[in-house]
C-alpha atoms as a PDB file:
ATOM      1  CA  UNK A   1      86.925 149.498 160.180  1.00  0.00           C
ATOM      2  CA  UNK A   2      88.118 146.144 161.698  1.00  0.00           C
ATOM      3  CA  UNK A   3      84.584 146.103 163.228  1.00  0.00           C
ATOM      4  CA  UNK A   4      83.070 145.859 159.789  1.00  0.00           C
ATOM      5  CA  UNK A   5      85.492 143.133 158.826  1.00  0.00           C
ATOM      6  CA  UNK A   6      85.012 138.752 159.378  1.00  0.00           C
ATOM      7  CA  UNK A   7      87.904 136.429 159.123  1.00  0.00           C
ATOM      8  CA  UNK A   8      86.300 132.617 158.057  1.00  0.00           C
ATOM      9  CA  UNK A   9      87.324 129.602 156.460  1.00  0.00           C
ATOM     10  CA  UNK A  10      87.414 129.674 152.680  1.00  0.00           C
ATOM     11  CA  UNK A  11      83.967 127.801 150.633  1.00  0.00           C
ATOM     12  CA  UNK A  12      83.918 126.519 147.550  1.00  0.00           C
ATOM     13  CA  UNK A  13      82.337 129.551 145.798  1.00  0.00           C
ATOM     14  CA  UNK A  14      84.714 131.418 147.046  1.00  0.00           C
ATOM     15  CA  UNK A  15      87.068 130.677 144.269  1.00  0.00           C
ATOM     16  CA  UNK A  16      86.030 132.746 141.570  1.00  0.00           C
ATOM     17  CA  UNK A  17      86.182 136.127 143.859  1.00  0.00           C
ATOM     18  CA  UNK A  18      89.642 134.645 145.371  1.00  0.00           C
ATOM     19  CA  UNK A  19      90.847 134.820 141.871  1.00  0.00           C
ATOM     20  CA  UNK A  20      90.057 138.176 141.139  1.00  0.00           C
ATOM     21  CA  UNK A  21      91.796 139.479 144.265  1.00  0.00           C
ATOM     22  CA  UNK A  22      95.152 138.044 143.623  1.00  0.00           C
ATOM     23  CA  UNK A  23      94.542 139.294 140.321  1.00  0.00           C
ATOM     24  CA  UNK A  24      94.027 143.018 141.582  1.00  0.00           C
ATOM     25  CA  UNK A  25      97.065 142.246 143.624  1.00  0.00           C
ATOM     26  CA  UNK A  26      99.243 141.070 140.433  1.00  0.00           C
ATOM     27  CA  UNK A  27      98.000 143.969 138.739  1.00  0.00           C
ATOM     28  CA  UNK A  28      99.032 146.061 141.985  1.00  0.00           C
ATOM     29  CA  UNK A  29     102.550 145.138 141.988  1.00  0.00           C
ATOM     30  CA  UNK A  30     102.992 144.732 138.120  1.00  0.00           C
ATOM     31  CA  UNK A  31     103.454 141.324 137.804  1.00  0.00           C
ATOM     32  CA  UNK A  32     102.040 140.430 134.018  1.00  0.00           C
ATOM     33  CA  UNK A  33     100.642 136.946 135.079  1.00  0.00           C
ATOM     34  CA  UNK A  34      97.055 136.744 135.567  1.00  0.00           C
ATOM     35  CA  UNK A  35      95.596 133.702 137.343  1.00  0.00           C
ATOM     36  CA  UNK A  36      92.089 131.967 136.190  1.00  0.00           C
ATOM     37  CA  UNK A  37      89.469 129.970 138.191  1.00  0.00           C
ATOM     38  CA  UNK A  38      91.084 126.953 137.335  1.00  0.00           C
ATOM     39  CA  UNK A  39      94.774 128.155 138.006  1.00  0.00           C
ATOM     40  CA  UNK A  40      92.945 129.018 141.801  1.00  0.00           C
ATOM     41  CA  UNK A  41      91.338 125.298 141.896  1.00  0.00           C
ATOM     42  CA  UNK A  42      94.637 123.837 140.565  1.00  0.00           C
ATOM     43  CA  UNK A  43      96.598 125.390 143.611  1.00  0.00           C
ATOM     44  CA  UNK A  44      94.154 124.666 146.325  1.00  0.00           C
ATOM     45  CA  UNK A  45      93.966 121.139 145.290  1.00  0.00           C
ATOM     46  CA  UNK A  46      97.562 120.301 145.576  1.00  0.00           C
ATOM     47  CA  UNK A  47      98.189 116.973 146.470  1.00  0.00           C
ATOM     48  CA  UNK A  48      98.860 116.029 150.062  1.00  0.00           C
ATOM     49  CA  UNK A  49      98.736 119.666 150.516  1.00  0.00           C
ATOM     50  CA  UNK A  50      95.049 120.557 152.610  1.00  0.00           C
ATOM     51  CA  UNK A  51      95.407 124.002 151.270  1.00  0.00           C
ATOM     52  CA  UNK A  52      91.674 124.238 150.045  1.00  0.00           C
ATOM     53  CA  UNK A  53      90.875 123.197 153.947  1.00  0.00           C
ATOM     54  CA  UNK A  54      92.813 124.806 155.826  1.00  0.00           C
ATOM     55  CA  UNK A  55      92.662 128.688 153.811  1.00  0.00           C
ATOM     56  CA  UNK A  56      91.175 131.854 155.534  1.00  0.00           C
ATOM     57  CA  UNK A  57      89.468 134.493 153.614  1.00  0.00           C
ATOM     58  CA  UNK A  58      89.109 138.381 154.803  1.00  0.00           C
ATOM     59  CA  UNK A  59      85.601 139.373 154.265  1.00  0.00           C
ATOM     60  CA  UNK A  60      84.360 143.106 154.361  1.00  0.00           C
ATOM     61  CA  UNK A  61      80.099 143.011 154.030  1.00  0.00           C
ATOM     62  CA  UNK A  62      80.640 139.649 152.203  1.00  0.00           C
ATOM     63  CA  UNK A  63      83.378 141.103 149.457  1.00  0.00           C
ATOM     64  CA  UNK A  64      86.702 138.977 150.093  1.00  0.00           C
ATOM     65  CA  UNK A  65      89.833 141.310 150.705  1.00  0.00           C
ATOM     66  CA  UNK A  66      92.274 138.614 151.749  1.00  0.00           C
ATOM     67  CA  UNK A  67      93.233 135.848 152.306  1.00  0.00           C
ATOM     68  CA  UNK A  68      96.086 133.070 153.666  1.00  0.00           C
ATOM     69  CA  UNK A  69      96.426 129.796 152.412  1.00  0.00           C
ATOM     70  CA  UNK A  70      98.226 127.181 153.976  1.00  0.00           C
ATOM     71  CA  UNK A  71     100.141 124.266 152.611  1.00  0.00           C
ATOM     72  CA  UNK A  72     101.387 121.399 154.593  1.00  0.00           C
ATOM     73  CA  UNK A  73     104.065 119.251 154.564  1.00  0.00           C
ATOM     74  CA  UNK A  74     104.153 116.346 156.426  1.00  0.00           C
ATOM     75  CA  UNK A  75     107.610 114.773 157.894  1.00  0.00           C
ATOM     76  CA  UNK A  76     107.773 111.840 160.804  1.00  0.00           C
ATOM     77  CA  UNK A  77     108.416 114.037 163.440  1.00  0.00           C
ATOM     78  CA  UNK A  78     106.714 117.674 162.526  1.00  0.00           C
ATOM     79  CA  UNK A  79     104.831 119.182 159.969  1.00  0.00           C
ATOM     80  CA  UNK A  80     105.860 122.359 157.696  1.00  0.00           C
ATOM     81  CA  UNK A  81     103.252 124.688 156.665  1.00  0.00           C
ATOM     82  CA  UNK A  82     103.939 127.535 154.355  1.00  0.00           C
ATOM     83  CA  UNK A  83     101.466 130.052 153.967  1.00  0.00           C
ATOM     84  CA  UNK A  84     100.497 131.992 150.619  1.00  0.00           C
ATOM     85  CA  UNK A  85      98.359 134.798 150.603  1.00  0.00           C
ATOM     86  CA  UNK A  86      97.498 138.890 150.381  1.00  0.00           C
ATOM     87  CA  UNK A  87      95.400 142.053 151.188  1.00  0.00           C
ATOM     88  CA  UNK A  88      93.370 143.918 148.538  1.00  0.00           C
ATOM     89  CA  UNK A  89      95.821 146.664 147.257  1.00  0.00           C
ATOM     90  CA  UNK A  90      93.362 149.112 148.476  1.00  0.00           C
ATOM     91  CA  UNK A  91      93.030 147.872 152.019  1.00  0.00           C
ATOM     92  CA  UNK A  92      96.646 147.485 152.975  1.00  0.00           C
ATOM     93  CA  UNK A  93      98.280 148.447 156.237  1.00  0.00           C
ATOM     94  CA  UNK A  94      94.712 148.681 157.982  1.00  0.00           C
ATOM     95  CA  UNK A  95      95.463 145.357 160.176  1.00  0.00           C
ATOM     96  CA  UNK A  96      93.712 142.760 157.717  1.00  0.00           C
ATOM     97  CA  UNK A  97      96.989 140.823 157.496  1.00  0.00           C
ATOM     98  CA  UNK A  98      97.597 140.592 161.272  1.00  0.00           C
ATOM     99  CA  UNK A  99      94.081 139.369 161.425  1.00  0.00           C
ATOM    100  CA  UNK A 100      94.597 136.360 158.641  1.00  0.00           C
ATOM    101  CA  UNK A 101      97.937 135.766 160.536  1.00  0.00           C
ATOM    102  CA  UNK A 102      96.309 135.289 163.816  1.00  0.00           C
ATOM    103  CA  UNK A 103      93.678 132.906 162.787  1.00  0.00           C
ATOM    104  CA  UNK A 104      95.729 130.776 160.984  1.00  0.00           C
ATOM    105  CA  UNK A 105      98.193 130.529 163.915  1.00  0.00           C
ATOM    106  CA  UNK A 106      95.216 129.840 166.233  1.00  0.00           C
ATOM    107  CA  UNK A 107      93.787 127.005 163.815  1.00  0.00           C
ATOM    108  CA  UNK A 108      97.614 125.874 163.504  1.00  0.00           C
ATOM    109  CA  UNK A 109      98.263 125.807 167.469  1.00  0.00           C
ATOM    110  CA  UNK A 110      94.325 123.644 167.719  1.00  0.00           C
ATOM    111  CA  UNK A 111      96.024 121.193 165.021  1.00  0.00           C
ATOM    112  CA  UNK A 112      99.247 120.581 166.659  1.00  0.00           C
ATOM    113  CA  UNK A 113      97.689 119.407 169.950  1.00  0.00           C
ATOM    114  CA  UNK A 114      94.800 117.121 168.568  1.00  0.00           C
ATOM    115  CA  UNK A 115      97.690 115.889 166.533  1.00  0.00           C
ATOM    116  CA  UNK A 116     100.103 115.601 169.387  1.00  0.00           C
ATOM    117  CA  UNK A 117     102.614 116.803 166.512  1.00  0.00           C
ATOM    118  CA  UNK A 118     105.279 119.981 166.248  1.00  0.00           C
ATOM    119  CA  UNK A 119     104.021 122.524 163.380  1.00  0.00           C
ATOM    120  CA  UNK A 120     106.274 125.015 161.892  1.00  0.00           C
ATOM    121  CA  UNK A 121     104.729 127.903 160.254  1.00  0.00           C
ATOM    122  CA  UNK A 122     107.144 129.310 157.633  1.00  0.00           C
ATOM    123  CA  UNK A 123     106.305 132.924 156.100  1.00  0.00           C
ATOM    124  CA  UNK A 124     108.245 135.030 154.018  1.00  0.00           C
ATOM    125  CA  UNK A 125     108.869 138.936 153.858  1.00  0.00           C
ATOM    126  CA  UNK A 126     110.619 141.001 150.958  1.00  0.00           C
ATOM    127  CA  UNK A 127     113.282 143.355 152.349  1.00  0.00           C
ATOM    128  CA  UNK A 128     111.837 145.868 150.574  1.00  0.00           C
ATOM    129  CA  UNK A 129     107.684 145.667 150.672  1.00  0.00           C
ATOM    130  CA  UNK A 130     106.369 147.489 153.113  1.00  0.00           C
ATOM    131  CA  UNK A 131     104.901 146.349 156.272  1.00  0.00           C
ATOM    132  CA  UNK A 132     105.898 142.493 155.461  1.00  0.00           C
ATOM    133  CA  UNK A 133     109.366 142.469 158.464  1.00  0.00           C
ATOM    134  CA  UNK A 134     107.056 144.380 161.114  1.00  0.00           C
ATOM    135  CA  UNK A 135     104.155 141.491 161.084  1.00  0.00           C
ATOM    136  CA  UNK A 136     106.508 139.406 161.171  1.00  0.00           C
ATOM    137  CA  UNK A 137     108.118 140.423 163.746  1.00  0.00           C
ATOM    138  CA  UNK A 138     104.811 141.410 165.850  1.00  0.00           C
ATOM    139  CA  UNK A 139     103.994 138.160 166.127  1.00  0.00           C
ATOM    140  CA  UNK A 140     107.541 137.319 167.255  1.00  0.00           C
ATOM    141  CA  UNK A 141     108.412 134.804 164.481  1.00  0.00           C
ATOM    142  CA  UNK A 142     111.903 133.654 164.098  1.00  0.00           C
ATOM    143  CA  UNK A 143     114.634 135.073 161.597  1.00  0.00           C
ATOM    144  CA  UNK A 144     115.031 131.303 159.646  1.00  0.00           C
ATOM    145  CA  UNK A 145     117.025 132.360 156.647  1.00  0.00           C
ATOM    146  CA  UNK A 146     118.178 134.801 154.077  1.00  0.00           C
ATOM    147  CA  UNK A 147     117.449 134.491 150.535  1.00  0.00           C
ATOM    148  CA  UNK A 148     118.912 136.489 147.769  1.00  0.00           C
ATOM    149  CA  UNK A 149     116.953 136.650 145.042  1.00  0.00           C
ATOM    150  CA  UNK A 150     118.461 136.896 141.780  1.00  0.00           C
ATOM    151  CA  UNK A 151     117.207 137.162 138.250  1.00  0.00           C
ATOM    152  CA  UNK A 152     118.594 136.348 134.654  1.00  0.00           C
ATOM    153  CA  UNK A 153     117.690 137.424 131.271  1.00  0.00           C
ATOM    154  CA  UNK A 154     118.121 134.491 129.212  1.00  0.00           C
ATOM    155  CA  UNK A 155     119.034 137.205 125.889  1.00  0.00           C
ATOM    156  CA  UNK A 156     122.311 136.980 127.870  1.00  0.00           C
ATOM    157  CA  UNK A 157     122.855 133.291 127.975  1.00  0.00           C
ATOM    158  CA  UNK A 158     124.839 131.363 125.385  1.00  0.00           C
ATOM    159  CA  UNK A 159     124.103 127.636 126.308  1.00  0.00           C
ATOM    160  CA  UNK A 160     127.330 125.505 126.348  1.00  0.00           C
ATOM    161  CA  UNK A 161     127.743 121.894 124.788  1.00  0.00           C
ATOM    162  CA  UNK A 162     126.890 119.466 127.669  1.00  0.00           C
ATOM    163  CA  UNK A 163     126.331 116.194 125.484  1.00  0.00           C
ATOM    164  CA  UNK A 164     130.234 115.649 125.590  1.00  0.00           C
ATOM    165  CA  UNK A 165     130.056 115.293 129.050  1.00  0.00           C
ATOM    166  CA  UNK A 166     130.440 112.019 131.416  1.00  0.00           C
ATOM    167  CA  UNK A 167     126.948 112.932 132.289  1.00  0.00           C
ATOM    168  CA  UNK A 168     123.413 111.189 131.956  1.00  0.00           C
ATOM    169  CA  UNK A 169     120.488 113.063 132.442  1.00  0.00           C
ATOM    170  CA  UNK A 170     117.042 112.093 132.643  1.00  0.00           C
ATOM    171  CA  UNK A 171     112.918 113.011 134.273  1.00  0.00           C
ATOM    172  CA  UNK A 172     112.633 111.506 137.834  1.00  0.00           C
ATOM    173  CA  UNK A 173     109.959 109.364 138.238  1.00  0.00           C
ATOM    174  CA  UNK A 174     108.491 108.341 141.801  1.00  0.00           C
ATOM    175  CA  UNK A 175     110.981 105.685 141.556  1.00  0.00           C
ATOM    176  CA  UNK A 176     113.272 108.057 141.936  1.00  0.00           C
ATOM    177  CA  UNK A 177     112.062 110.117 145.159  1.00  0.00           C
ATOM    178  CA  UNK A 178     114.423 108.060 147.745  1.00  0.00           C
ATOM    179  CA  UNK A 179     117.557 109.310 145.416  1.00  0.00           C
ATOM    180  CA  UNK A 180     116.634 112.364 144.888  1.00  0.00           C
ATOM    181  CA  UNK A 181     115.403 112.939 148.984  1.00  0.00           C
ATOM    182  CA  UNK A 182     118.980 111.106 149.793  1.00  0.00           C
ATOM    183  CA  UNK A 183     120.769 114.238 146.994  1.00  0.00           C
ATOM    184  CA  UNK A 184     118.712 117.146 148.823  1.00  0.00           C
ATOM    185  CA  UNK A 185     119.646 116.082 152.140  1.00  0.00           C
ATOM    186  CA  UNK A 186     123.011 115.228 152.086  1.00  0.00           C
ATOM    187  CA  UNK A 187     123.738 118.644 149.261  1.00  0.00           C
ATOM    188  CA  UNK A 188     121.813 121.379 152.391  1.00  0.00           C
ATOM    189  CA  UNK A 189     123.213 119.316 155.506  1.00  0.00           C
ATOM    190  CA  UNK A 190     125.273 122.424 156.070  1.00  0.00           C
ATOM    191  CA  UNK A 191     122.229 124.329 157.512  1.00  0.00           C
ATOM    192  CA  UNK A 192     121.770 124.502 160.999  1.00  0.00           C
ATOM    193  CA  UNK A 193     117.915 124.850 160.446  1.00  0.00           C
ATOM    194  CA  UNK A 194     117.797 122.430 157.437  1.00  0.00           C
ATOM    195  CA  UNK A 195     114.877 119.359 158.016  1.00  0.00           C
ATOM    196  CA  UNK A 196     114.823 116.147 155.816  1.00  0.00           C
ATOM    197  CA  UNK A 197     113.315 115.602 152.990  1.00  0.00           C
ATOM    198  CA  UNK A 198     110.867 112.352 153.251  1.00  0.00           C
ATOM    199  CA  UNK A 199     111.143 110.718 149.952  1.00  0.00           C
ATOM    200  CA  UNK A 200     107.022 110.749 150.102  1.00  0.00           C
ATOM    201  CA  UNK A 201     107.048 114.157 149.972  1.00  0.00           C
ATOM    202  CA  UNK A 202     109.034 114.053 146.691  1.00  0.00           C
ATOM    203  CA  UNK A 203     106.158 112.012 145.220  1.00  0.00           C
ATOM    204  CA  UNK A 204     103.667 114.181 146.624  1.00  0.00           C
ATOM    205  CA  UNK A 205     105.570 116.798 144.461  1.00  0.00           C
ATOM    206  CA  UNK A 206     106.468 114.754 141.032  1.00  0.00           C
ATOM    207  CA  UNK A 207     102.651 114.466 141.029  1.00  0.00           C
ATOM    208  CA  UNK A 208     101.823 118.233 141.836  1.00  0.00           C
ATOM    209  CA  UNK A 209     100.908 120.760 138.877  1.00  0.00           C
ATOM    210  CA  UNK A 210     104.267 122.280 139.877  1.00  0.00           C
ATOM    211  CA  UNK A 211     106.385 119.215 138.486  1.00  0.00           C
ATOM    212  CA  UNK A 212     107.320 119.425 134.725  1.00  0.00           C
ATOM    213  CA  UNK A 213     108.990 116.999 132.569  1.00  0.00           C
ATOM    214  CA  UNK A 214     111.229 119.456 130.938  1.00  0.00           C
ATOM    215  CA  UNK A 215     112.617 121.331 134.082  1.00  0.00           C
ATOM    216  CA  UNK A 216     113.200 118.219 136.337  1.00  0.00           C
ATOM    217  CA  UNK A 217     116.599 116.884 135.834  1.00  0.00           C
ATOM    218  CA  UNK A 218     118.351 114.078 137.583  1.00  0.00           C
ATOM    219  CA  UNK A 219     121.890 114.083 136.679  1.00  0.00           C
ATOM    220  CA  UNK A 220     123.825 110.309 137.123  1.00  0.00           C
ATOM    221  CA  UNK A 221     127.070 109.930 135.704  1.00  0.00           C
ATOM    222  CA  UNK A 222     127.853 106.846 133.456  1.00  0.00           C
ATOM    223  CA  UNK A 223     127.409 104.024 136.217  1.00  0.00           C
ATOM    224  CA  UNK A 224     124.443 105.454 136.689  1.00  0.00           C
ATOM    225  CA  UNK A 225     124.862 106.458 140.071  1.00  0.00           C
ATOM    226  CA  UNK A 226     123.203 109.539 141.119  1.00  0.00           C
ATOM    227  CA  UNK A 227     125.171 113.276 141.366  1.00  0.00           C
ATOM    228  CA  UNK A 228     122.620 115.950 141.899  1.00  0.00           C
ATOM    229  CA  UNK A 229     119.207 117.693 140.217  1.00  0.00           C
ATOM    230  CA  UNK A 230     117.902 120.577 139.472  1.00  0.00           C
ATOM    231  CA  UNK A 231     113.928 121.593 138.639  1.00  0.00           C
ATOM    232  CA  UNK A 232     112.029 124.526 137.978  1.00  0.00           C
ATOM    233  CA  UNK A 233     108.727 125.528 136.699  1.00  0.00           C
ATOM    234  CA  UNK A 234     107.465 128.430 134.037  1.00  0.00           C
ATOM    235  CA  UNK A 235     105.864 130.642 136.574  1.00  0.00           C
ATOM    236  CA  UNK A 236     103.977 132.661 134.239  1.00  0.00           C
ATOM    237  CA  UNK A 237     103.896 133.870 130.325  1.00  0.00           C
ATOM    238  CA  UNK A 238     107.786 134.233 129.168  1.00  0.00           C
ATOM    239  CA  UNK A 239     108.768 134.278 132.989  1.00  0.00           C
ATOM    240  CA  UNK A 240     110.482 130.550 134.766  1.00  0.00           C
ATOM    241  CA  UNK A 241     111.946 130.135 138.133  1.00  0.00           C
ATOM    242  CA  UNK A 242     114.939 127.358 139.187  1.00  0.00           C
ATOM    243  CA  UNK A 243     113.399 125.819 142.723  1.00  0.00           C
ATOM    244  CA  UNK A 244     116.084 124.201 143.674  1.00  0.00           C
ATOM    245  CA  UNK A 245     119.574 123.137 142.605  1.00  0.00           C
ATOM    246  CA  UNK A 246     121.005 120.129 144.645  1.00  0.00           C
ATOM    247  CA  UNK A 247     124.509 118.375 144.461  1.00  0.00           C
ATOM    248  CA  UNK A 248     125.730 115.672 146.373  1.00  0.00           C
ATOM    249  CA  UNK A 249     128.390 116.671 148.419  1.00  0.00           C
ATOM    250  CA  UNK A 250     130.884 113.806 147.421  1.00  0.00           C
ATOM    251  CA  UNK A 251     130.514 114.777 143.676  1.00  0.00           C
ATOM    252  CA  UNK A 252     130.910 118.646 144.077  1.00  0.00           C
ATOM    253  CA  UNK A 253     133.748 120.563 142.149  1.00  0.00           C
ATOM    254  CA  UNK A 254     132.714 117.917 139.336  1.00  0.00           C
ATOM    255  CA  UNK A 255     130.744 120.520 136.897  1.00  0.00           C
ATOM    256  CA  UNK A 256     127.906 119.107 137.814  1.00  0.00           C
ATOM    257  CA  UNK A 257     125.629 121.904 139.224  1.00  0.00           C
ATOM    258  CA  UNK A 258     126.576 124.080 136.032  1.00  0.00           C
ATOM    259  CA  UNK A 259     126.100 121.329 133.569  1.00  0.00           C
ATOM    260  CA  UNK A 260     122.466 120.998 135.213  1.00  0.00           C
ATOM    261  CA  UNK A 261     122.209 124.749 135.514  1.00  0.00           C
ATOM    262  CA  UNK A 262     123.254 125.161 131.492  1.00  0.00           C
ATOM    263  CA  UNK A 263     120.899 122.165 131.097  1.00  0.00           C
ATOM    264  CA  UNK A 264     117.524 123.560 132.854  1.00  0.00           C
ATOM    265  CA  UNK A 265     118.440 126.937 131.135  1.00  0.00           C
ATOM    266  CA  UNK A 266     118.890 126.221 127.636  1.00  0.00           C
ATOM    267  CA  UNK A 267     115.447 124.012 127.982  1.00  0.00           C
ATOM    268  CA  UNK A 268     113.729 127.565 129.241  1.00  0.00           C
ATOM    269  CA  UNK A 269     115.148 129.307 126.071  1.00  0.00           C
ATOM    270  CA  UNK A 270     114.233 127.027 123.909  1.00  0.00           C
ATOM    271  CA  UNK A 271     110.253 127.427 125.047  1.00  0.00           C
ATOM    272  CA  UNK A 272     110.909 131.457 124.571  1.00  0.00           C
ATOM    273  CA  UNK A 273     111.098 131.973 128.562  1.00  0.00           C
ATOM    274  CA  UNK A 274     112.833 135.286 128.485  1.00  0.00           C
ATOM    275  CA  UNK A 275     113.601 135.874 132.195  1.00  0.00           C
ATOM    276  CA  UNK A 276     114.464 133.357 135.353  1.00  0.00           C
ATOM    277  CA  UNK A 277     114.231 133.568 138.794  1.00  0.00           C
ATOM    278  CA  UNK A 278     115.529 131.880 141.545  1.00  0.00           C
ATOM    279  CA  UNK A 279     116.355 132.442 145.107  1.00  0.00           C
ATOM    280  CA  UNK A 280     119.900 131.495 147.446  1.00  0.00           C
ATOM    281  CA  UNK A 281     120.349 131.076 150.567  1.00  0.00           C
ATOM    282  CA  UNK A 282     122.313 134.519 151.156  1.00  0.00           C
ATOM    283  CA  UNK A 283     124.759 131.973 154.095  1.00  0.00           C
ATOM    284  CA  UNK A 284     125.324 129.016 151.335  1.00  0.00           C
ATOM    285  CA  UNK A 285     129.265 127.619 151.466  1.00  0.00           C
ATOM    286  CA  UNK A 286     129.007 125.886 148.496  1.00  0.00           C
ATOM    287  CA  UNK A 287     130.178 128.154 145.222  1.00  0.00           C
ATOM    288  CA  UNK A 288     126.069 128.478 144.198  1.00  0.00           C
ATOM    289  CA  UNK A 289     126.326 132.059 144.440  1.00  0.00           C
ATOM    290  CA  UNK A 290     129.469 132.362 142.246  1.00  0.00           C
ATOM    291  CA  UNK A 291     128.160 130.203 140.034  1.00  0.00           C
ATOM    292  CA  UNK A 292     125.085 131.937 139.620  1.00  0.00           C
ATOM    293  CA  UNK A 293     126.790 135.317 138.829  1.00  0.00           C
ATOM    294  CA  UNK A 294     128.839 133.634 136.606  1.00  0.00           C
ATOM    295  CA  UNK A 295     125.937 132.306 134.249  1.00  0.00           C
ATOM    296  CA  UNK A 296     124.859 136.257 134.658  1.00  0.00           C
ATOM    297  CA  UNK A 297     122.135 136.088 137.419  1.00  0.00           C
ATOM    298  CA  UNK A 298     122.055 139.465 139.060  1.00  0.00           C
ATOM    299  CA  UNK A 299     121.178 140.334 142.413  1.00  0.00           C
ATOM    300  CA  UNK A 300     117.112 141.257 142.841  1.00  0.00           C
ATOM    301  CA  UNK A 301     116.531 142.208 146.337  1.00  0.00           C
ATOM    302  CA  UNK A 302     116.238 140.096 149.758  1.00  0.00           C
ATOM    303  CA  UNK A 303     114.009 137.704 151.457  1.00  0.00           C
ATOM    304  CA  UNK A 304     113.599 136.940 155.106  1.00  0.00           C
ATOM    305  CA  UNK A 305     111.899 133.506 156.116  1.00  0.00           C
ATOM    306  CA  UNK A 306     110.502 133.897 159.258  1.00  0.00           C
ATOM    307  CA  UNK A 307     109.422 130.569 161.404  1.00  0.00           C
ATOM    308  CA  UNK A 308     107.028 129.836 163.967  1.00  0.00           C
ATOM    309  CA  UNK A 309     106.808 126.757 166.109  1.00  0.00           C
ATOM    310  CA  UNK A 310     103.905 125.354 167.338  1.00  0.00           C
ATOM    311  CA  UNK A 311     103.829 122.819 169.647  1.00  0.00           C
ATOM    312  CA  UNK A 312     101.090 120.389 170.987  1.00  0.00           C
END
């Protein structure tokens, strides 16, 4: 079958068939959301991003059966890419994936040296799919972290008072991107594989279709100076997801990651999202996890991110 089967760079008219696959796939794994042409241009036309340049399509007698996007960003020193993609429900565990994987990593390793630059590839695997941790591990990528995923149904939440609190919040603006970069560094300098955020790449993201003016909250107490955020997005019809959740280190055990957390979650209720997502890393000292029980987030399986490094 593999004989019968081209991987090639993704063209513009692609788009329309691209969206139908990761419909089939949605469909697949009963997720309700179901993507449109312009949801598909709106993603590969990120900005700062490259993804509509640099994503590979599976093709099978010209009918597209995969494919794997990749998203950069860039930092002084390396580049990140993270790569989005699938197989066509009905031509899983046939190779096609290992193929898409293999091209991109080729493209990837021809980048870094024109470049002269380090490229991390970052991919992720659910514990419990199928066939995800063996490619992975096949091509020899590196365990990175752990996530726990955990999910909350927001019937369950009783939002508290927060506006009798020493607390000011507000929408970042790009103004804001070198406090907000300084807040998400200093809050994950625990990590042993954590990488600084470049305040550019903050912009890049307030300007992004995944920025929203009701789920990005900078919290500053009364002087103004900045204590932590938190933003998250409505990932599809009655469904939102918390990205990330970021406190200073200096002002934690202050209440301020659950005032933001009771903040970004009574906003969600209030536009009739019933459910939210978010991920942890499963290693995180901080009290996140507890906290996150405590609001009533359950436990919803396990992610591995894998890494690859590429060097010029």
């Amino acid at each position: 079958m593999k004989d019968t089967i081209t991987i090639r760079r993704f063209k513009n008219q692609d788009t329309g068939e691209l969206t139908e696959l990761i419909n089939r796939s949605n469909l697949h794994e009963n997720r309700a959301v179901t993507k449109s042409v312009s949801d598909m241009n709106q993603f590969l036309d990120e900005p700062g991003e490259e993804i509509r340049d640099n994503t590979f399509v599976a093709a099978e007698h010209n009918k597209i059966i995969g494919y794997n996007s990749l998203c950069f960003v860039k930092g002084d020193a390396l580049i990140k890419v993270y790569s989005y993609g699938t197989v066509d429900p009905l031509y899983r565990r046939q190779g096609i994936g290992t193929m898409l994987v293999k091209v991109s990593l080729q493209h990837l390793q021809q980048r870094a040296k024109e470049e002269g630059i380090k490229i991390i590839y970052n991919q992720m695997a659910r514990i419990e799919r199928a066939g995800q941790i063996p490619l992975a591990e096949k091509f020899g990528f590196s365990k990175h972290t752990d996530l726990l995923s955990m999910k909350l149904s927001l019937d369950r939440f009783e939002p508290k008072d927060s506006q009798k609190t020493d607390f000011v919040f507000h929408t970042p603006t790009k103004a804001d991107a070198v406090e907000w970069a300084t807040i998400y560094n200093n809050a994950f300098a625990w990590a042993s594989n954590h990488t600084n955020l470049a305040p550019e790449n903050v912009k890049y993201e307030f300007q992004s279709s995944e920025f929203s003016s009701d789920f990005y909250i900078l919290c500053r107490d009364k002087k103004r100076e900045p204590l932590g955020f938190i933003c998250g997005r409505i990932e599809e019809e009655g469904k939102g997801v918390i990205s990330t959740l970021a406190v200073s280190r200096s002002s934690q055990g202050m209440g301020v990651g659950k005032v933001l957390l009771n903040q970004i979650l009574d906003r969600m209720q209030k536009m009739n999202i019933k459910e939210v997502r978010l991920t942890v890393d499963y290693q995180n000292p901080t009290p996140a996890i507890h906290l996150y029980r405590k609001t009533g987030f359950n436990e919803d399986g396990r992610i591995i991110q894998y890494i690859y490094e590429l060097t010029p």
